[in-house]
C-alpha atoms as a PDB file:
ATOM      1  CA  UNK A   1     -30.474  11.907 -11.765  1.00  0.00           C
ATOM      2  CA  UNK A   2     -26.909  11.433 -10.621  1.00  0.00           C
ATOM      3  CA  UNK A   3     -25.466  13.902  -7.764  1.00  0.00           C
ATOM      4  CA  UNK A   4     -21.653  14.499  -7.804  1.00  0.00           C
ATOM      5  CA  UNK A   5     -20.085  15.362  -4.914  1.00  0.00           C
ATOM      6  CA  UNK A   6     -17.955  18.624  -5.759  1.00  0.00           C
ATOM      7  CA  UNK A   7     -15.067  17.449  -3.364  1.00  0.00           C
ATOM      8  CA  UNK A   8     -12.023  17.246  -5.032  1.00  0.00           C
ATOM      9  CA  UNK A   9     -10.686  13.186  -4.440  1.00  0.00           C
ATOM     10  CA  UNK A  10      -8.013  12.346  -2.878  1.00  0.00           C
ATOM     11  CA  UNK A  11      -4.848  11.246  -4.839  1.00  0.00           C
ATOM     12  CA  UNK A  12      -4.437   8.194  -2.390  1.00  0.00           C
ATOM     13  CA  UNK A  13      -7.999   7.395  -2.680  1.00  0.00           C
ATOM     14  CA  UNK A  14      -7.990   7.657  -6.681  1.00  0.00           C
ATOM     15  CA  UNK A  15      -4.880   5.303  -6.527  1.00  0.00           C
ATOM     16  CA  UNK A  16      -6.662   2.685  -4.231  1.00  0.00           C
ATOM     17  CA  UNK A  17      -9.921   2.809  -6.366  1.00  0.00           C
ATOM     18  CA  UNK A  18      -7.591   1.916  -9.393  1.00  0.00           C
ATOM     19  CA  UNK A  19      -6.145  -1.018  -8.198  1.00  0.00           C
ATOM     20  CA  UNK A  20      -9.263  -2.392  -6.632  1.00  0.00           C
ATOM     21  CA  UNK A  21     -10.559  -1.763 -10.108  1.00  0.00           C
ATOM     22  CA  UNK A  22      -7.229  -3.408 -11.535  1.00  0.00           C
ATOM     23  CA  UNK A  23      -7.176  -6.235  -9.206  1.00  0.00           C
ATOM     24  CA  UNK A  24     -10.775  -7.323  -9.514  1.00  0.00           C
ATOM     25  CA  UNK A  25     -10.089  -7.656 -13.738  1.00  0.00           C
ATOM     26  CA  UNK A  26      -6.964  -9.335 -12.275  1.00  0.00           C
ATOM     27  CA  UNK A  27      -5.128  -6.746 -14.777  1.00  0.00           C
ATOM     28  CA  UNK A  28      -2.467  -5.748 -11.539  1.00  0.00           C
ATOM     29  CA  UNK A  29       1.161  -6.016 -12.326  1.00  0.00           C
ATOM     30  CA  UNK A  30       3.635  -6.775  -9.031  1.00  0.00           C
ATOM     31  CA  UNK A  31       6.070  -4.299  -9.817  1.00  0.00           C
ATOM     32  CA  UNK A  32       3.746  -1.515 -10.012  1.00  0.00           C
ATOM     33  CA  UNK A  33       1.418  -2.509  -7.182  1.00  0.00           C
ATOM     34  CA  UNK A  34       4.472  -2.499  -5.394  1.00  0.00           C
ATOM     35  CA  UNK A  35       5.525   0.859  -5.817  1.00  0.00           C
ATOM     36  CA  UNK A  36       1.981   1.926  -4.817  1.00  0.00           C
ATOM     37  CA  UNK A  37       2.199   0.227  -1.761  1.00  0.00           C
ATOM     38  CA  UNK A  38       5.523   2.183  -1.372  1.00  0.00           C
ATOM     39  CA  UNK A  39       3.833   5.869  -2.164  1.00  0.00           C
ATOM     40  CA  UNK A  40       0.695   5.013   0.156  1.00  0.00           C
ATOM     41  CA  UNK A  41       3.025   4.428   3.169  1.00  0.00           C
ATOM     42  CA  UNK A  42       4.968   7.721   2.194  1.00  0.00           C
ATOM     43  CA  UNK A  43       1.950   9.132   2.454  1.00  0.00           C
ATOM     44  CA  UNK A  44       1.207   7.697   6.058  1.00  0.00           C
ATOM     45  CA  UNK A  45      -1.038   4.788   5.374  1.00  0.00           C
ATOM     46  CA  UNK A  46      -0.384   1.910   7.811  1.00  0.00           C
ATOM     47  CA  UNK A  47      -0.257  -1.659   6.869  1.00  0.00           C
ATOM     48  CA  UNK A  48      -3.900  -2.311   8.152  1.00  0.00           C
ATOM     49  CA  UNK A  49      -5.307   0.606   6.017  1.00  0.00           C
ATOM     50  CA  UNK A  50      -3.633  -0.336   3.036  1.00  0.00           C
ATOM     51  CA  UNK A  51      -4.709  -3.759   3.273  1.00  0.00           C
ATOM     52  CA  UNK A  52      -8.292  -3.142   3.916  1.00  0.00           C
ATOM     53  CA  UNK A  53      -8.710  -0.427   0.658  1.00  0.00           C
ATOM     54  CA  UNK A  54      -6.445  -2.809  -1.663  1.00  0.00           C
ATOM     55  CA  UNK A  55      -8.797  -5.894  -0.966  1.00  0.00           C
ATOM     56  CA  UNK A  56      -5.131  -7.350   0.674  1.00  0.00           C
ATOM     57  CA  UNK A  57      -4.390  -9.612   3.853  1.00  0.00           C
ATOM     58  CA  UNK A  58      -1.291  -8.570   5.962  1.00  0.00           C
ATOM     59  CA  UNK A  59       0.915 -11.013   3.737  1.00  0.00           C
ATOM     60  CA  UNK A  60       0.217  -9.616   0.135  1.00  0.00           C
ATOM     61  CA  UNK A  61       1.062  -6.194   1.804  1.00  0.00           C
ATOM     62  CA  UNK A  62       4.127  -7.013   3.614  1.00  0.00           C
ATOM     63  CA  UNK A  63       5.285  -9.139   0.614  1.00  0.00           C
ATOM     64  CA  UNK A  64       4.860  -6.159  -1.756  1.00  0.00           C
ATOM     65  CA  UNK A  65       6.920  -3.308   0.874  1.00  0.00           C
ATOM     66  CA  UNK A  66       9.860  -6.538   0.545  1.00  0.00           C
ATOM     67  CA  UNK A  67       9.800  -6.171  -3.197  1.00  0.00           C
ATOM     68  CA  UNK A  68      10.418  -2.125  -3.282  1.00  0.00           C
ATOM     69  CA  UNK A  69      12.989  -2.456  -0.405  1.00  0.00           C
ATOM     70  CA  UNK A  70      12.913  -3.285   2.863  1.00  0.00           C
ATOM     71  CA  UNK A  71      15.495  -0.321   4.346  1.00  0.00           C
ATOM     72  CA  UNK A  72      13.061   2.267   3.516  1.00  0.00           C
ATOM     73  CA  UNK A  73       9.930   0.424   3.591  1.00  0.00           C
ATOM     74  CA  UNK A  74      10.633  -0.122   7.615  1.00  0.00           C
ATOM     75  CA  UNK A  75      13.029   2.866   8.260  1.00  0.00           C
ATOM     76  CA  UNK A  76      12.167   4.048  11.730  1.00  0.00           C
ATOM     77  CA  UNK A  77      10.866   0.799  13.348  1.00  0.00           C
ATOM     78  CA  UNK A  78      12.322  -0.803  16.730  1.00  0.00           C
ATOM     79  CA  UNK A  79      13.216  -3.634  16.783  1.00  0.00           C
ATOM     80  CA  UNK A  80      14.089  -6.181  19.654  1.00  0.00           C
ATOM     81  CA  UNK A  81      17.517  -6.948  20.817  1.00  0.00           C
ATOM     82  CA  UNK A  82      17.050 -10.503  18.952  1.00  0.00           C
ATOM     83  CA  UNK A  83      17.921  -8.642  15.663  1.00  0.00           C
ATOM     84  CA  UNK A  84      21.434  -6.885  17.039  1.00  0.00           C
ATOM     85  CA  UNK A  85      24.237  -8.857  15.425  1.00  0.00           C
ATOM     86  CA  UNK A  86      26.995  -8.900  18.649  1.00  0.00           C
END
């Protein structure tokens, strides 16, 4: 016998099952795995969490935030003085 659980899954968690699904037929498209790195962050996932539920090292997920834009991607964020432009 199978038991359900009757808790409604999370839309987040639904998206990272898909593309752990997608990535392990190696059916994933950059574009679009892109933009879901994009939504997860929206919806407060930090780099580390995204990379350990998408199977991804710090790279892959840094590289994907740089293809849907880095502005909003890091909007927010310090950074050091080395980065002012005098």
């Amino acid at each position: 016998m199978t038991c359900l659980t009757s808790d409604a899954a999370s839309r987040d968690g639904l998206m990272a099952a898909t593309i752990r699904h997608n990535r392990a037929r190696g059916r994933h498209q950059i574009h679009a795995m892109s933009e879901i790195v994009r939504e997860l962050t929206r919806l407060g996932w930090t780099p580390q969490k995204i990379g350990k539920e998408l199977g991804m090292d710090a790279d892959e997920v840094l590289r994907l935030k740089q293809i849907s834009g880095l502005t909003e991607m890091f909007a927010g964020r310090q950074f050091s003085q080395a980065w002012t432009i005098k």
